[in-house]
PDB file of N, CA and C in Angstrom:
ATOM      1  N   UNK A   1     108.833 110.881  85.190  1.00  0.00           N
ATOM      2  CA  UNK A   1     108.649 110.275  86.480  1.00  0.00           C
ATOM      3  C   UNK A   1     107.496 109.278  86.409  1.00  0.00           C
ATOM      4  N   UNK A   2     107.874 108.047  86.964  1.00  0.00           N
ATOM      5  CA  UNK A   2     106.819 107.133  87.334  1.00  0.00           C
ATOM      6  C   UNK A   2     105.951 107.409  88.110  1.00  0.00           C
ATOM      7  N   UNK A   3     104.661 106.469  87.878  1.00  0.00           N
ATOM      8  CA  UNK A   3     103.229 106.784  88.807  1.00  0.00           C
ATOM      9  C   UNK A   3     103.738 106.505  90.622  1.00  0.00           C
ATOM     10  N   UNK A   4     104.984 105.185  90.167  1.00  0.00           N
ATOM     11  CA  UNK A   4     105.633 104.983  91.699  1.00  0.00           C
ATOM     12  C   UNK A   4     106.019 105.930  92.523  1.00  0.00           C
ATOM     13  N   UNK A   5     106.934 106.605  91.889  1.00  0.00           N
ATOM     14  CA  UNK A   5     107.397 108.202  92.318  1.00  0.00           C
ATOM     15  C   UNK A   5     106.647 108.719  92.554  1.00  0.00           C
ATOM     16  N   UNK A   6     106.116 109.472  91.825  1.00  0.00           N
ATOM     17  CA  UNK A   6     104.544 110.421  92.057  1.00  0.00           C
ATOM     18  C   UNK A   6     103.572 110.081  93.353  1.00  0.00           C
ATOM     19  N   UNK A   7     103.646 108.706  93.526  1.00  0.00           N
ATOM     20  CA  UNK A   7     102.569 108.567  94.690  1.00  0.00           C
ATOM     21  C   UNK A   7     103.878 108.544  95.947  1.00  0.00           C
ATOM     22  N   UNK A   8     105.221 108.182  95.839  1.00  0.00           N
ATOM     23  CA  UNK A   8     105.720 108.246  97.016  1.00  0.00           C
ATOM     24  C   UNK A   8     106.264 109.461  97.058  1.00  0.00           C
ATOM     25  N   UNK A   9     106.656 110.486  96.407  1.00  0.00           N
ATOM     26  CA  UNK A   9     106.245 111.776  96.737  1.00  0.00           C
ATOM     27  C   UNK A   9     105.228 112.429  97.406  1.00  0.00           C
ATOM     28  N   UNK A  10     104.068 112.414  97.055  1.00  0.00           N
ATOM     29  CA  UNK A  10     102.866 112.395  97.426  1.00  0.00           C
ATOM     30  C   UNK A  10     102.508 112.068  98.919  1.00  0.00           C
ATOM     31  N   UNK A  11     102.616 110.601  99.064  1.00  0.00           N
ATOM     32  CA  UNK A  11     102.451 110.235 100.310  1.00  0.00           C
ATOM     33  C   UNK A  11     103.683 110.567 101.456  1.00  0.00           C
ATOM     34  N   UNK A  12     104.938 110.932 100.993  1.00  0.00           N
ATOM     35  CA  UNK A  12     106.009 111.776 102.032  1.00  0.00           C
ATOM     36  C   UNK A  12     105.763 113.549 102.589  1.00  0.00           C
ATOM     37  N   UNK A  13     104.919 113.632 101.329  1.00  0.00           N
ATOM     38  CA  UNK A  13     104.577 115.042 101.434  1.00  0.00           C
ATOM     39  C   UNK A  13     103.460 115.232 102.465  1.00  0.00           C
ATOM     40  N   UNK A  14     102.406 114.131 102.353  1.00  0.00           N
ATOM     41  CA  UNK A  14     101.140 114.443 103.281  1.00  0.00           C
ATOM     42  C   UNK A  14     101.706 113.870 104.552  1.00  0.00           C
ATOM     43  N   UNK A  15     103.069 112.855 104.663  1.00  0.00           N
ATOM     44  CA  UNK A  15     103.146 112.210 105.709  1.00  0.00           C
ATOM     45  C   UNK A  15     103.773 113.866 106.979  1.00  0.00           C
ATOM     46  N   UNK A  16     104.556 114.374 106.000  1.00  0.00           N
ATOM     47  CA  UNK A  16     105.331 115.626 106.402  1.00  0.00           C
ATOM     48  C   UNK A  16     104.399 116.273 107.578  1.00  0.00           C
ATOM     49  N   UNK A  17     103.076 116.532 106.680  1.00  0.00           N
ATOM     50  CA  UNK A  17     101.901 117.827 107.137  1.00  0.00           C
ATOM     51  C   UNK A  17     101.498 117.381 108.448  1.00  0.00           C
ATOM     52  N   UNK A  18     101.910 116.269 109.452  1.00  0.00           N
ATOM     53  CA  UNK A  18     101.238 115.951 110.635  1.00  0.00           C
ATOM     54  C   UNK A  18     101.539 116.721 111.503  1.00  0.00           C
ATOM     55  N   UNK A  19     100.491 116.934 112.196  1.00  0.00           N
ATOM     56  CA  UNK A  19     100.697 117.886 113.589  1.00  0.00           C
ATOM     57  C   UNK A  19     101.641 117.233 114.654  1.00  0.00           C
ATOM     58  N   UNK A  20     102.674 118.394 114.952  1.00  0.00           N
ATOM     59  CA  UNK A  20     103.608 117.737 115.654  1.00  0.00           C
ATOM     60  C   UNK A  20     103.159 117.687 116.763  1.00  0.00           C
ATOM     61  N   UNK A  21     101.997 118.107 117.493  1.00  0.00           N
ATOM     62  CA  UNK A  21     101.357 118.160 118.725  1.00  0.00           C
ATOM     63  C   UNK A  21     100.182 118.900 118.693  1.00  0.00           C
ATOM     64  N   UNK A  22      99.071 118.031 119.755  1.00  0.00           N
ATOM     65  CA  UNK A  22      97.991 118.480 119.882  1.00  0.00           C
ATOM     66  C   UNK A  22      97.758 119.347 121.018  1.00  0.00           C
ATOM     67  N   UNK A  23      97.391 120.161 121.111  1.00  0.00           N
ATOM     68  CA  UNK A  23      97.016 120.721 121.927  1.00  0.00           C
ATOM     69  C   UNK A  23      95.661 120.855 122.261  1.00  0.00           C
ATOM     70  N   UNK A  24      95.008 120.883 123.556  1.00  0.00           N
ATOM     71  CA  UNK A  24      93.776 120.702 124.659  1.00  0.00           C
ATOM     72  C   UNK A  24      93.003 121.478 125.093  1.00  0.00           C
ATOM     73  N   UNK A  25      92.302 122.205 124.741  1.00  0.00           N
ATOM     74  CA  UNK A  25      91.930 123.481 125.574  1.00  0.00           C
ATOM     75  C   UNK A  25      90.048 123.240 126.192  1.00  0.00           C
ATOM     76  N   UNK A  26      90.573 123.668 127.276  1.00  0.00           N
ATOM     77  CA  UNK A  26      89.424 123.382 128.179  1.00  0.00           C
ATOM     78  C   UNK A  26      88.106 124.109 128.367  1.00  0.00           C
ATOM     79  N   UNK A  27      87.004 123.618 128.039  1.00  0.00           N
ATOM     80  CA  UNK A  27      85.508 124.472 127.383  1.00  0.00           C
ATOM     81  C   UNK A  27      84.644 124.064 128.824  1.00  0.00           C
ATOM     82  N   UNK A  28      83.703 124.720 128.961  1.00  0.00           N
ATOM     83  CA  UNK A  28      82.731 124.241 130.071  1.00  0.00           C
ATOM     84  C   UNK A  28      82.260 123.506 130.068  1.00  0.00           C
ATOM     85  N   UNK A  29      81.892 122.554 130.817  1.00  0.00           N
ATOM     86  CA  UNK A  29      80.903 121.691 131.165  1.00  0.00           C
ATOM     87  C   UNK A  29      82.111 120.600 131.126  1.00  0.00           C
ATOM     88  N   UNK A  30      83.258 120.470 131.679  1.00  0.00           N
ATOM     89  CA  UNK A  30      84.228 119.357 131.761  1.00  0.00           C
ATOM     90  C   UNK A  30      84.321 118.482 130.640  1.00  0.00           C
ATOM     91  N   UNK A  31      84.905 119.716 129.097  1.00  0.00           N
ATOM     92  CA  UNK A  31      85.271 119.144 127.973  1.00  0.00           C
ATOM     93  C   UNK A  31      86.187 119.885 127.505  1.00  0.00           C
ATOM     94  N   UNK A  32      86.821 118.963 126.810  1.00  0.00           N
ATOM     95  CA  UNK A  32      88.117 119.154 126.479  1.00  0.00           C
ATOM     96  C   UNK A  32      88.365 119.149 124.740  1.00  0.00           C
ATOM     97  N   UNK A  33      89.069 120.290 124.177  1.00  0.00           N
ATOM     98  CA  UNK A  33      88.617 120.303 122.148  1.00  0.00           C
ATOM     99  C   UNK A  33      90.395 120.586 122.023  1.00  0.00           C
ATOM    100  N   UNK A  34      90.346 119.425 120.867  1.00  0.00           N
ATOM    101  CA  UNK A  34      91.598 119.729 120.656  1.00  0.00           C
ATOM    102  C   UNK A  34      91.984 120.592 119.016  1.00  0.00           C
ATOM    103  N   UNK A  35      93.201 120.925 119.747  1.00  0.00           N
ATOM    104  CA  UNK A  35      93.515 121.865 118.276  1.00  0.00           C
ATOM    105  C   UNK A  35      94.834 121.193 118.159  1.00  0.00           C
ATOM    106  N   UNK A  36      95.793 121.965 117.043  1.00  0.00           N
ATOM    107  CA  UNK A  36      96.910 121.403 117.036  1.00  0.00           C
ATOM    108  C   UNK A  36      98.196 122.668 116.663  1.00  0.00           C
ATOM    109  N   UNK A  37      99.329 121.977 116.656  1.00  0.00           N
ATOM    110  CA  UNK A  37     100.342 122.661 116.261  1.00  0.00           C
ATOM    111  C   UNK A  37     101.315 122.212 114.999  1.00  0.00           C
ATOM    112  N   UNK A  38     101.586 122.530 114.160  1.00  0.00           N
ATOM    113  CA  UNK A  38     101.682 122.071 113.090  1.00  0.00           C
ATOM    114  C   UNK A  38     103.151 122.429 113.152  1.00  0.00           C
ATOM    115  N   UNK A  39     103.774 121.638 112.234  1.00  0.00           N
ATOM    116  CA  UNK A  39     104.865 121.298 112.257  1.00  0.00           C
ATOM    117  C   UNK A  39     106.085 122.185 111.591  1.00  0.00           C
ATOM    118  N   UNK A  40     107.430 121.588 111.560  1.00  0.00           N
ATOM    119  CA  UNK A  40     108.047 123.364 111.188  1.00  0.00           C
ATOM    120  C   UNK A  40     108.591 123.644 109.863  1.00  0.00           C
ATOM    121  N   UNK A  41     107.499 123.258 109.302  1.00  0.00           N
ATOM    122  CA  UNK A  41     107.618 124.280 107.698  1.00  0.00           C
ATOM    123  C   UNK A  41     106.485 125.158 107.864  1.00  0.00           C
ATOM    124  N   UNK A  42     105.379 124.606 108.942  1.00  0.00           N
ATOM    125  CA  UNK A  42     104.425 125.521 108.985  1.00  0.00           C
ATOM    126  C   UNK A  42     103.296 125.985 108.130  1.00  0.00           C
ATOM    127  N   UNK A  43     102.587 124.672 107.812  1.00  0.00           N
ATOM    128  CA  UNK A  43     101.451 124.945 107.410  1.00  0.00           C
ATOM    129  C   UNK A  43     100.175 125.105 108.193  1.00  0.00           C
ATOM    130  N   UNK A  44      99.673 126.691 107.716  1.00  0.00           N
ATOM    131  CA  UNK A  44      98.648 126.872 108.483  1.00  0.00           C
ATOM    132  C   UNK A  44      97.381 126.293 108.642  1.00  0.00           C
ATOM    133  N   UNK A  45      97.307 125.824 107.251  1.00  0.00           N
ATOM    134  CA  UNK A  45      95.505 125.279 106.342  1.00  0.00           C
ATOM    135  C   UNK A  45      95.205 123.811 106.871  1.00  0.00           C
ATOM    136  N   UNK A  46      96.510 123.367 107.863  1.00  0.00           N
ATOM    137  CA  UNK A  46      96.577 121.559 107.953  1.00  0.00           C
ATOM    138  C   UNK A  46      95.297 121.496 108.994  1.00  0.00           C
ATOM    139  N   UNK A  47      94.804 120.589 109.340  1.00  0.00           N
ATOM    140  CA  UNK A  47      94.031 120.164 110.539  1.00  0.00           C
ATOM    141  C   UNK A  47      94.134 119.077 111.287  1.00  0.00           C
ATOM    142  N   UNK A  48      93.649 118.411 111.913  1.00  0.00           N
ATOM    143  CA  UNK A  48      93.427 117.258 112.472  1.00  0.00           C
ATOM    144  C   UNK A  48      92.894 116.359 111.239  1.00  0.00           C
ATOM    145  N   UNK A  49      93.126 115.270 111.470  1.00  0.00           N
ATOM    146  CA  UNK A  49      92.292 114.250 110.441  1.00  0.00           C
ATOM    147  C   UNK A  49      91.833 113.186 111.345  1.00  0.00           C
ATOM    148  N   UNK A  50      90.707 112.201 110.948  1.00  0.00           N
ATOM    149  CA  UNK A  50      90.141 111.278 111.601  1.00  0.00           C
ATOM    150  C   UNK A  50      91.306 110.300 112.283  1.00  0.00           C
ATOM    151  N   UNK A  51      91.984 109.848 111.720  1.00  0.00           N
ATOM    152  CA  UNK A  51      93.375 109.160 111.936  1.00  0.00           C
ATOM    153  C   UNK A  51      93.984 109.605 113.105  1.00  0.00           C
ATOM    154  N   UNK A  52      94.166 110.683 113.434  1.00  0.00           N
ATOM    155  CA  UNK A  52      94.891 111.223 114.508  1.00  0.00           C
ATOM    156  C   UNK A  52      93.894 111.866 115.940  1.00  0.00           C
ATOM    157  N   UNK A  53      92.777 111.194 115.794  1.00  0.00           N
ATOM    158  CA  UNK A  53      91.680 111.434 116.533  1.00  0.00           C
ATOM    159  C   UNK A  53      91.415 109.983 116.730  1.00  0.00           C
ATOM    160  N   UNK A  54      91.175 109.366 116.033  1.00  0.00           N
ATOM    161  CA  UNK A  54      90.636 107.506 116.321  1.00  0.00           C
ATOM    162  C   UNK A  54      91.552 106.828 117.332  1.00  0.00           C
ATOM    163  N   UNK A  55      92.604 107.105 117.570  1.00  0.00           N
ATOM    164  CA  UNK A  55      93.450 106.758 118.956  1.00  0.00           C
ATOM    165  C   UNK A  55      93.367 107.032 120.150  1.00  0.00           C
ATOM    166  N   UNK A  56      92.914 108.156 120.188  1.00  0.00           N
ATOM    167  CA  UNK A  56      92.551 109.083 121.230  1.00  0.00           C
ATOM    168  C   UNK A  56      91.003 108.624 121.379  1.00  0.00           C
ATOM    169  N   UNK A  57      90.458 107.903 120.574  1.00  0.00           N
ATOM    170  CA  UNK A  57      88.884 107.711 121.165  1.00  0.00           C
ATOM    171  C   UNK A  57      88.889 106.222 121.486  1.00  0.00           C
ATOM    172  N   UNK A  58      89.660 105.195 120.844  1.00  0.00           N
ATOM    173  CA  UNK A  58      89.678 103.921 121.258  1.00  0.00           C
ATOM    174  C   UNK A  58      90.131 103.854 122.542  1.00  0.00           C
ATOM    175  N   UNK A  59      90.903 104.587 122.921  1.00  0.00           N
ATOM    176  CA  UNK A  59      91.863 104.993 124.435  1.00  0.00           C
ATOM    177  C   UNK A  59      90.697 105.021 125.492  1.00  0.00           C
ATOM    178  N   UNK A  60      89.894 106.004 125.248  1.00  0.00           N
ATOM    179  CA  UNK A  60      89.056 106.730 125.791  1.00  0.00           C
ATOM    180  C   UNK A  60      87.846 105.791 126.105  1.00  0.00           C
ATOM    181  N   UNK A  61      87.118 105.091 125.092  1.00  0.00           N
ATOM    182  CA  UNK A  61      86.819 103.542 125.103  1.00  0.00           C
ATOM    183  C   UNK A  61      87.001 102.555 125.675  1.00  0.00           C
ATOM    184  N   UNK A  62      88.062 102.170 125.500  1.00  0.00           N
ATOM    185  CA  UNK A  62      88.895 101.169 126.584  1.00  0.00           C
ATOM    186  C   UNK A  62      89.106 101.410 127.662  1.00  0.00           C
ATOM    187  N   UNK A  63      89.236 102.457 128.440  1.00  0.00           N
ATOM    188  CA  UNK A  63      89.104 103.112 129.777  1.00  0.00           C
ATOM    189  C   UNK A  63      88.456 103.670 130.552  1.00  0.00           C
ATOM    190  N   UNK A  64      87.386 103.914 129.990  1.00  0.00           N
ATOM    191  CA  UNK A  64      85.972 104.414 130.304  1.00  0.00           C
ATOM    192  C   UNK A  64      86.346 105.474 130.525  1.00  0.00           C
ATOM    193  N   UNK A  65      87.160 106.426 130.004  1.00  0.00           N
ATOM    194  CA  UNK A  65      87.610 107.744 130.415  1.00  0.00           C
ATOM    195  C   UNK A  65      87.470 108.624 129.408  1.00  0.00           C
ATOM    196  N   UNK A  66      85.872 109.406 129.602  1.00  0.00           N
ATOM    197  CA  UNK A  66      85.396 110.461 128.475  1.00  0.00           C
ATOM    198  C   UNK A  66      84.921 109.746 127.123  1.00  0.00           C
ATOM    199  N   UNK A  67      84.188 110.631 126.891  1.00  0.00           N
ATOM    200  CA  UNK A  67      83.471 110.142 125.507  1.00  0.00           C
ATOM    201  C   UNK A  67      83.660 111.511 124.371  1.00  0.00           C
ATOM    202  N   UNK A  68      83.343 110.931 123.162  1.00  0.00           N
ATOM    203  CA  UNK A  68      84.125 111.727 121.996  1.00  0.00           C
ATOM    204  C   UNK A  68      82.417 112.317 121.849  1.00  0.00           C
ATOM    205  N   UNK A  69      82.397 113.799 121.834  1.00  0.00           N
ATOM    206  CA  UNK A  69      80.759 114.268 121.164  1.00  0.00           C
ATOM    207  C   UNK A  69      81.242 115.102 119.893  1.00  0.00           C
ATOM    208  N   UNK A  70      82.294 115.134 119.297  1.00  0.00           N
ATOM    209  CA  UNK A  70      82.025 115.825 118.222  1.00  0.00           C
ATOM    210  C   UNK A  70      83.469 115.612 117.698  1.00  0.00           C
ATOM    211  N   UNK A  71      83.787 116.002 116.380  1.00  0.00           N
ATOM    212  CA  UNK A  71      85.250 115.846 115.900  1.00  0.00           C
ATOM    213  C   UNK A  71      86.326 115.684 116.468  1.00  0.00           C
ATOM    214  N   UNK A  72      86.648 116.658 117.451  1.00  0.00           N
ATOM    215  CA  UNK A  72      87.775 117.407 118.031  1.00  0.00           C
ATOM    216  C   UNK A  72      87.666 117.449 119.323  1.00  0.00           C
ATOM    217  N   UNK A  73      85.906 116.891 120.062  1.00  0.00           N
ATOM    218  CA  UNK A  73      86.188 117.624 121.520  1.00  0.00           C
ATOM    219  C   UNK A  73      85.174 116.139 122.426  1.00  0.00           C
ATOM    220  N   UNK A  74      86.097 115.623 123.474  1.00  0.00           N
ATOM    221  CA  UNK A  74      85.612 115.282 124.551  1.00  0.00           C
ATOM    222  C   UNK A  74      84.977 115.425 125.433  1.00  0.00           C
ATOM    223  N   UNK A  75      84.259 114.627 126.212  1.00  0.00           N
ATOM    224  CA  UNK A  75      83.209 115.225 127.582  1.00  0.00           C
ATOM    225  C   UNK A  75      83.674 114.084 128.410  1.00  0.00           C
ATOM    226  N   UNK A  76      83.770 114.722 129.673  1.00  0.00           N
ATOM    227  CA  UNK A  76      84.173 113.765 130.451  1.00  0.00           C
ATOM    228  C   UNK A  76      83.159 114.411 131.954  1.00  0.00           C
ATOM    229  N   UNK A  77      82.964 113.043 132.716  1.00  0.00           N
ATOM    230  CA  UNK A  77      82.006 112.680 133.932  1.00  0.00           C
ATOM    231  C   UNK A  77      82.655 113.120 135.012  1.00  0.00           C
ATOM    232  N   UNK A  78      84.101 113.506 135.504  1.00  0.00           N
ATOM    233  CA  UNK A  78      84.324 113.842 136.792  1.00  0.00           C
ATOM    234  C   UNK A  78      85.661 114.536 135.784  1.00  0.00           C
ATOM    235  N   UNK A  79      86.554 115.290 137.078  1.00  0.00           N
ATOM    236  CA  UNK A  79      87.896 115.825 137.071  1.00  0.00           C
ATOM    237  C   UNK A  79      88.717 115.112 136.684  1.00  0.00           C
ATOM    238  N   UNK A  80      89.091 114.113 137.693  1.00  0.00           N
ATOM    239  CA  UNK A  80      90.012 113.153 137.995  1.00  0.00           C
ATOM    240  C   UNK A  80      90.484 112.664 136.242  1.00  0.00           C
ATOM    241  N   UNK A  81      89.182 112.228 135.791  1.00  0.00           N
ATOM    242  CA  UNK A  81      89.180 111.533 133.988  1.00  0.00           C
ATOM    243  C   UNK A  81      90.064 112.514 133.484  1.00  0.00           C
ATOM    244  N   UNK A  82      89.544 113.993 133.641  1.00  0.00           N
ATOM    245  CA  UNK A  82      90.288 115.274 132.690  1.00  0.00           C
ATOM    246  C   UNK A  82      91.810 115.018 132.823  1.00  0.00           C
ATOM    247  N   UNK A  83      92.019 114.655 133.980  1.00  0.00           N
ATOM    248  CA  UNK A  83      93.269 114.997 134.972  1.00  0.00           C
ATOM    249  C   UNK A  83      93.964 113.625 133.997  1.00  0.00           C
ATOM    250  N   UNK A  84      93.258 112.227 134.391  1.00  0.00           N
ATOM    251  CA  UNK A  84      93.864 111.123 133.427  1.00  0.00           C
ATOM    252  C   UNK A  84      94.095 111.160 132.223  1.00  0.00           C
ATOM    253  N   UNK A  85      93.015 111.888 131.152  1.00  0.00           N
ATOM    254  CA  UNK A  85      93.033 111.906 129.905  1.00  0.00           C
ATOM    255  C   UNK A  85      94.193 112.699 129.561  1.00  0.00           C
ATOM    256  N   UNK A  86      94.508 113.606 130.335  1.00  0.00           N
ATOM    257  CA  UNK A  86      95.713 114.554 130.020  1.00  0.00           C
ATOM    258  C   UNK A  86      96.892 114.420 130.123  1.00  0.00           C
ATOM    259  N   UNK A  87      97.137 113.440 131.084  1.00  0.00           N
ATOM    260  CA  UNK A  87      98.341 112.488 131.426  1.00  0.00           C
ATOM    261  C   UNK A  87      98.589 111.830 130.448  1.00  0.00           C
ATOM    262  N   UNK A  88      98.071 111.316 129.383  1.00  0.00           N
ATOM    263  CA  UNK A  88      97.976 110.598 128.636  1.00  0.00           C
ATOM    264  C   UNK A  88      98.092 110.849 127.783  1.00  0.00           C
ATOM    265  N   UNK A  89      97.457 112.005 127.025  1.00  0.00           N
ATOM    266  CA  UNK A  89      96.941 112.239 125.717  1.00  0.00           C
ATOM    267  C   UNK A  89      97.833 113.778 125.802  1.00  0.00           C
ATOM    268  N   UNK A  90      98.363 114.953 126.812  1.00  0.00           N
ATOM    269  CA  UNK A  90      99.350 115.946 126.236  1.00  0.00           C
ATOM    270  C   UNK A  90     100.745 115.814 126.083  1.00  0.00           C
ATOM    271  N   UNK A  91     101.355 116.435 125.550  1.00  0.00           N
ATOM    272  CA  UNK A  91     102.608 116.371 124.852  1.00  0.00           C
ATOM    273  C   UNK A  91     103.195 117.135 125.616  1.00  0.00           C
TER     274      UNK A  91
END
């Protein structure tokens, strides 16, 4: 097998591992941490990656709706934002 093969193997395989949905769960102080659900071969060990978080913060950016304080979890200034961000951002 070629190095061609090998890497498009490779890259079908990691493309596979994406979380088929994120899921939101709501922490005090009107923030929001996401986790995920992984897809159905079902790997447990997968996570979030920066990639699938950087959309969700340019969004968030551009709308003035919540700010990113840590990997996985948002803070947001009133309800209403939670209420928008979720409209938006759940599956």
């Amino acid at each position: 097998m070629g190095k061609t093969k090998v890497s498009d193997l490779l890259r079908n395989y990691y493309a596979s591992m994406k979380p088929t949905k994120i899921i939101w769960y709501e922490l005090p102080g009107r923030k929001l941490k996401a986790t995920w659900e992984v897809g159905p071969r079902g790997w447990e060990n997968y996570g979030l990656k920066e990639s699938d978080i950087d959309p969700i913060q340019q969004w968030c950016t551009q709308n003035r709706c919540g700010k990113r304080i840590s990997f996985d979890t948002f803070i947001f200034k009133e309800d209403k934002q939670i209420t928008m961000f979720l409209l938006r951002w759940s599956s």
